[in-house]
N, C-alpha and C. Protein backbone atom coordinates (compact mmCIF):
# COMPACT_ATOMS: atom_id res chain seq x y z
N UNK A 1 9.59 -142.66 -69.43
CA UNK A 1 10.09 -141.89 -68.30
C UNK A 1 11.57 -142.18 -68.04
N UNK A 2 12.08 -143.43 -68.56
CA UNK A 2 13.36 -143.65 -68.41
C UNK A 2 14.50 -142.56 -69.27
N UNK A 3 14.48 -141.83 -70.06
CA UNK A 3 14.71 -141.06 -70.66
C UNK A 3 14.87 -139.25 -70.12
N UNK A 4 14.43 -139.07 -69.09
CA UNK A 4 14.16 -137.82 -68.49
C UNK A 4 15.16 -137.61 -67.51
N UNK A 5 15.98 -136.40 -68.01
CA UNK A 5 16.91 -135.89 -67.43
C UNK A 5 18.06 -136.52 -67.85
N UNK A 6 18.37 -136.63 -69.17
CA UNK A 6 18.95 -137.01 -70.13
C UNK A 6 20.52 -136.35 -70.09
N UNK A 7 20.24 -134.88 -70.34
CA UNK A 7 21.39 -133.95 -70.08
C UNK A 7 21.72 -134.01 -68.90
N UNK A 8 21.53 -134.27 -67.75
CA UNK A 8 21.75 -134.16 -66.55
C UNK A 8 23.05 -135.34 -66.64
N UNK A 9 22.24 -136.56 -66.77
CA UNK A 9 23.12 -137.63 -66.61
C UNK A 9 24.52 -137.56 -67.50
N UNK A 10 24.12 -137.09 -69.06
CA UNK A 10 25.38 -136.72 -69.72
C UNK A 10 26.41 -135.88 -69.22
N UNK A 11 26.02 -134.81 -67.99
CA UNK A 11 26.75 -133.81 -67.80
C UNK A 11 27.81 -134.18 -65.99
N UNK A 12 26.58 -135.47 -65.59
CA UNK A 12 27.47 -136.05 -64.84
C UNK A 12 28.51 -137.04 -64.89
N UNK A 13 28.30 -137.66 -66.11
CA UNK A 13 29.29 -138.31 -66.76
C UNK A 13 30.82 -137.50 -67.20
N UNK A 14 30.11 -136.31 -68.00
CA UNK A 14 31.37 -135.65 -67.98
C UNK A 14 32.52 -134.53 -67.38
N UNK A 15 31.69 -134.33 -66.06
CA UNK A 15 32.19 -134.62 -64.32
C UNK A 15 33.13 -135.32 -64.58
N UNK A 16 32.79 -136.52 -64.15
CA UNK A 16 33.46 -137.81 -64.11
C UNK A 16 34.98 -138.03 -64.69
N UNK A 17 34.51 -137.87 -66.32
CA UNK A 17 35.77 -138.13 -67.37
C UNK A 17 36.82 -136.88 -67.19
N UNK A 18 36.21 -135.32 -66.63
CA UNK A 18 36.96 -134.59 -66.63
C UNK A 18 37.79 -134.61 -65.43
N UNK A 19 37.37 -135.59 -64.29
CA UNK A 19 37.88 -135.36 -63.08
C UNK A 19 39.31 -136.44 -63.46
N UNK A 20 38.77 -137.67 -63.99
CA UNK A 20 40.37 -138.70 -64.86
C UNK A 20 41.18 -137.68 -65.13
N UNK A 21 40.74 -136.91 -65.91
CA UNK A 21 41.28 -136.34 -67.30
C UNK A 21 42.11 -135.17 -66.30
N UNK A 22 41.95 -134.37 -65.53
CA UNK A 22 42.81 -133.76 -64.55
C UNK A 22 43.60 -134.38 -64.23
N UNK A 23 43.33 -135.66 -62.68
CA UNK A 23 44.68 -136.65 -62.48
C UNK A 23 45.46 -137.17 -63.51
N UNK A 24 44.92 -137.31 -64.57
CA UNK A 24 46.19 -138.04 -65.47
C UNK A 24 46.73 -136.69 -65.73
N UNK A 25 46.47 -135.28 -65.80
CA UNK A 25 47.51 -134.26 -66.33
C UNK A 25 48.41 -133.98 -65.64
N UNK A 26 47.65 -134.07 -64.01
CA UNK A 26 48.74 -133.56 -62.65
C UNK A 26 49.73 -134.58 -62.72
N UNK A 27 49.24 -136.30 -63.17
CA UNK A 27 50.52 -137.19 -63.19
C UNK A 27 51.79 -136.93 -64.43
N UNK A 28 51.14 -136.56 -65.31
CA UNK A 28 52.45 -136.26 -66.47
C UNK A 28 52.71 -134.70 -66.32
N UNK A 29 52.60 -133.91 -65.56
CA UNK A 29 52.95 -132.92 -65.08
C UNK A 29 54.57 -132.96 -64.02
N UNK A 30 53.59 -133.83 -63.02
CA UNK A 30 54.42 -134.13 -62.28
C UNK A 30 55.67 -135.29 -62.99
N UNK A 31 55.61 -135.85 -63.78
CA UNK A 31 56.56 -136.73 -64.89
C UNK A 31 57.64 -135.57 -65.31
N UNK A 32 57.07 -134.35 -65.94
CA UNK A 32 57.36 -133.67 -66.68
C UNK A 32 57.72 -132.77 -65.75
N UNK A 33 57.86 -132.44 -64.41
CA UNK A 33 58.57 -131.61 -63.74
C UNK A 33 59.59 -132.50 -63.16
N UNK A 34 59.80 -133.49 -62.60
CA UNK A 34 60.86 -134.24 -62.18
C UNK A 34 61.76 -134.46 -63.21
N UNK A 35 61.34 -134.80 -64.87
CA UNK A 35 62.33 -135.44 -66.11
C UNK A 35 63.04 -133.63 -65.99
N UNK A 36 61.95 -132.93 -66.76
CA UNK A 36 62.47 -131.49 -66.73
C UNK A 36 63.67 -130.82 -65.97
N UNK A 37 63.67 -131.20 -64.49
CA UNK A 37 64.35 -130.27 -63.64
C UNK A 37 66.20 -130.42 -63.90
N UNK A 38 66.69 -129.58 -63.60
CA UNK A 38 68.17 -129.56 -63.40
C UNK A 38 68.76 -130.58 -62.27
N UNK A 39 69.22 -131.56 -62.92
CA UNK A 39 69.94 -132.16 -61.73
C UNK A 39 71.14 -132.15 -61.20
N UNK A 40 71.48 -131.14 -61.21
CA UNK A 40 72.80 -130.61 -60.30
C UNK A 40 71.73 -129.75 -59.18
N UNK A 41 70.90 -129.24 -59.54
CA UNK A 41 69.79 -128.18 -58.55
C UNK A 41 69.08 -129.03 -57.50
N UNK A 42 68.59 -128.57 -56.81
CA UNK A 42 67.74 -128.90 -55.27
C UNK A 42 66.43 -129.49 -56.16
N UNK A 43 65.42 -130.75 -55.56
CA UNK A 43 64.59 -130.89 -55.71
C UNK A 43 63.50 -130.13 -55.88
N UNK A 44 62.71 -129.64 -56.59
CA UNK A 44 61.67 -128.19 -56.52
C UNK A 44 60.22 -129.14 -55.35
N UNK A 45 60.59 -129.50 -54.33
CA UNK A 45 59.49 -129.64 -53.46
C UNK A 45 58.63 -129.07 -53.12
N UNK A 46 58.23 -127.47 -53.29
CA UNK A 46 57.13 -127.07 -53.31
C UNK A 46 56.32 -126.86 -54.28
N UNK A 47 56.75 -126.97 -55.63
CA UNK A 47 55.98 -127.02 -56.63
C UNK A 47 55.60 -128.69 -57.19
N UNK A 48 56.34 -129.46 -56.30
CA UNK A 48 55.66 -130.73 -56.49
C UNK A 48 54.84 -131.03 -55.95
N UNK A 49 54.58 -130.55 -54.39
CA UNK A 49 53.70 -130.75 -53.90
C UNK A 49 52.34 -129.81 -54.04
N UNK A 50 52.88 -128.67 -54.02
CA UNK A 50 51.23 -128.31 -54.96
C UNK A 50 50.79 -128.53 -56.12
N UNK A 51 50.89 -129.34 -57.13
CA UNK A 51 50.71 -130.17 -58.14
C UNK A 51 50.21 -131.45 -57.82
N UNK A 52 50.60 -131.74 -56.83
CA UNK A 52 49.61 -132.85 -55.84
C UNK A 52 48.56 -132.39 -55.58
N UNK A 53 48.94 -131.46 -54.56
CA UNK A 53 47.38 -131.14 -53.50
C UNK A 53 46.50 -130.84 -54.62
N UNK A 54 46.69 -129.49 -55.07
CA UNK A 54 46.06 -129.03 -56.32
C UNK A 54 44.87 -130.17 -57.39
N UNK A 55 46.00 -130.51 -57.69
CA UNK A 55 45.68 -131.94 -58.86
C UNK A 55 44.39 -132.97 -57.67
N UNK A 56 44.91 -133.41 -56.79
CA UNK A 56 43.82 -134.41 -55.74
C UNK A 56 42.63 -133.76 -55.57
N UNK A 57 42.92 -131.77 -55.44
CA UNK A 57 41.81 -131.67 -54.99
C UNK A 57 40.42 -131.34 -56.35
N UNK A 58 40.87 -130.82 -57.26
CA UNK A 58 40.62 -130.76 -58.22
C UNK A 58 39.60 -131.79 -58.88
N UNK A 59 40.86 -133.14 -59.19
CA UNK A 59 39.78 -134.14 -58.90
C UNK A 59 38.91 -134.46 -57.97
N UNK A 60 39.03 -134.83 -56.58
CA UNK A 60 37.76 -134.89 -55.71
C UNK A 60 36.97 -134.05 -55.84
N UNK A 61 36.72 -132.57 -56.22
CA UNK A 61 35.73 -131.70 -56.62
C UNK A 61 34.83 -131.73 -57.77
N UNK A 62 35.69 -132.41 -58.81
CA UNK A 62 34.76 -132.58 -59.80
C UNK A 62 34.35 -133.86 -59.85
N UNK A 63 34.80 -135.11 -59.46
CA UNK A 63 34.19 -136.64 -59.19
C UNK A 63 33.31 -135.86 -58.09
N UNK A 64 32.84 -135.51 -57.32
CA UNK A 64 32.01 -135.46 -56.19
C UNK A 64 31.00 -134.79 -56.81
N UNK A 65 31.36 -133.71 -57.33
CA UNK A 65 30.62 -132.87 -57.93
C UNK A 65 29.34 -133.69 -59.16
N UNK A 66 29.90 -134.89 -60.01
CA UNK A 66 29.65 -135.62 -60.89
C UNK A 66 28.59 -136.45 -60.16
N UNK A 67 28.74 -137.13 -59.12
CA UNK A 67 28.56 -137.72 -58.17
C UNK A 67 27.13 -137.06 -57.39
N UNK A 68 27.15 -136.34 -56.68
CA UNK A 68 26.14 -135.50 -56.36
C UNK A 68 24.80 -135.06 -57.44
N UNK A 69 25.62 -134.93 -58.90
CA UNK A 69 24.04 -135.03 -59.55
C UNK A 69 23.32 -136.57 -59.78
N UNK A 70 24.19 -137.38 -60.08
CA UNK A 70 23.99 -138.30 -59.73
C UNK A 70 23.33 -139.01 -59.18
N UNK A 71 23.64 -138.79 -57.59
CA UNK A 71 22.42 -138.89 -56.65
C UNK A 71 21.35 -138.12 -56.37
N UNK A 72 21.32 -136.98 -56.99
CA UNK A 72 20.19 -136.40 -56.88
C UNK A 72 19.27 -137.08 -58.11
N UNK A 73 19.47 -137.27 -59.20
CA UNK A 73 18.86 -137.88 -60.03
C UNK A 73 17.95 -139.23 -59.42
N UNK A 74 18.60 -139.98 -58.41
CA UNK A 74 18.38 -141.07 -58.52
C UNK A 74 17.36 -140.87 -56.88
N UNK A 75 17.20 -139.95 -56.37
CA UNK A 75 16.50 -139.82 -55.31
C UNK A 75 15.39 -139.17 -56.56
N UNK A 76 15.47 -137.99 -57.35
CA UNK A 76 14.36 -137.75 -57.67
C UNK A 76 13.90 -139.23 -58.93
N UNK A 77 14.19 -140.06 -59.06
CA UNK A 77 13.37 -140.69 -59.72
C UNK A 77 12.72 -141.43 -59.09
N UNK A 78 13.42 -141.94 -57.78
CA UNK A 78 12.81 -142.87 -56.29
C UNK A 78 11.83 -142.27 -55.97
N UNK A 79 11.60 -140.27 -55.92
CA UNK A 79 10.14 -140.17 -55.32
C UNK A 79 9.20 -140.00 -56.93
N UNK A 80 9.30 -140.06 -57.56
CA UNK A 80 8.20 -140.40 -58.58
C UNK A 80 7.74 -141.97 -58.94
N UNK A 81 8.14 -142.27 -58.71
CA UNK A 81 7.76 -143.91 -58.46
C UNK A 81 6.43 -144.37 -57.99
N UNK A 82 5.46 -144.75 -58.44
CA UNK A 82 4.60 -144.85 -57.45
C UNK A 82 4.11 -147.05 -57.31
């Protein structure tokens, strides 16, 4: 029985790795828009900051998201238990 719901758990795992795998892009994004920009020009502050928000929320949606099967897994194995 330890074995059941196999794909589930694989698919919350890769939740997980994809939610890293976002923040590290929004961070070399954001690397790559600050190295990038013209520096004689104005800071581009609104496209940095939605590359933040964006990027944070992104991740918290899919870690939570990862997260949530997660716990559902682990409540439904708590009520089969006897």
């Amino acid at each position: 029985m330890s074995n059941s719901f196999g794909l589930l758990k694989i698919l919350s795992v890769v939740f997980k790795v994809l939610a890293f795998l976002v923040f590290a892009l929004m961070g070399a994004g954001l690397v790559g828009a600050l190295v990038g920009r013209d520096p004689s020009g104005p800071l581009p502050v609104p496209l940095l900051l939605n590359m933040v928000f964006s990027g944070v929320l992104a991740f918290l949606m899919l870690f939570a998201f990862g997260e949530v099967i997660r716990l559902l897994l682990a409540i439904e194995s708590q009520t089969r238990k006897e």
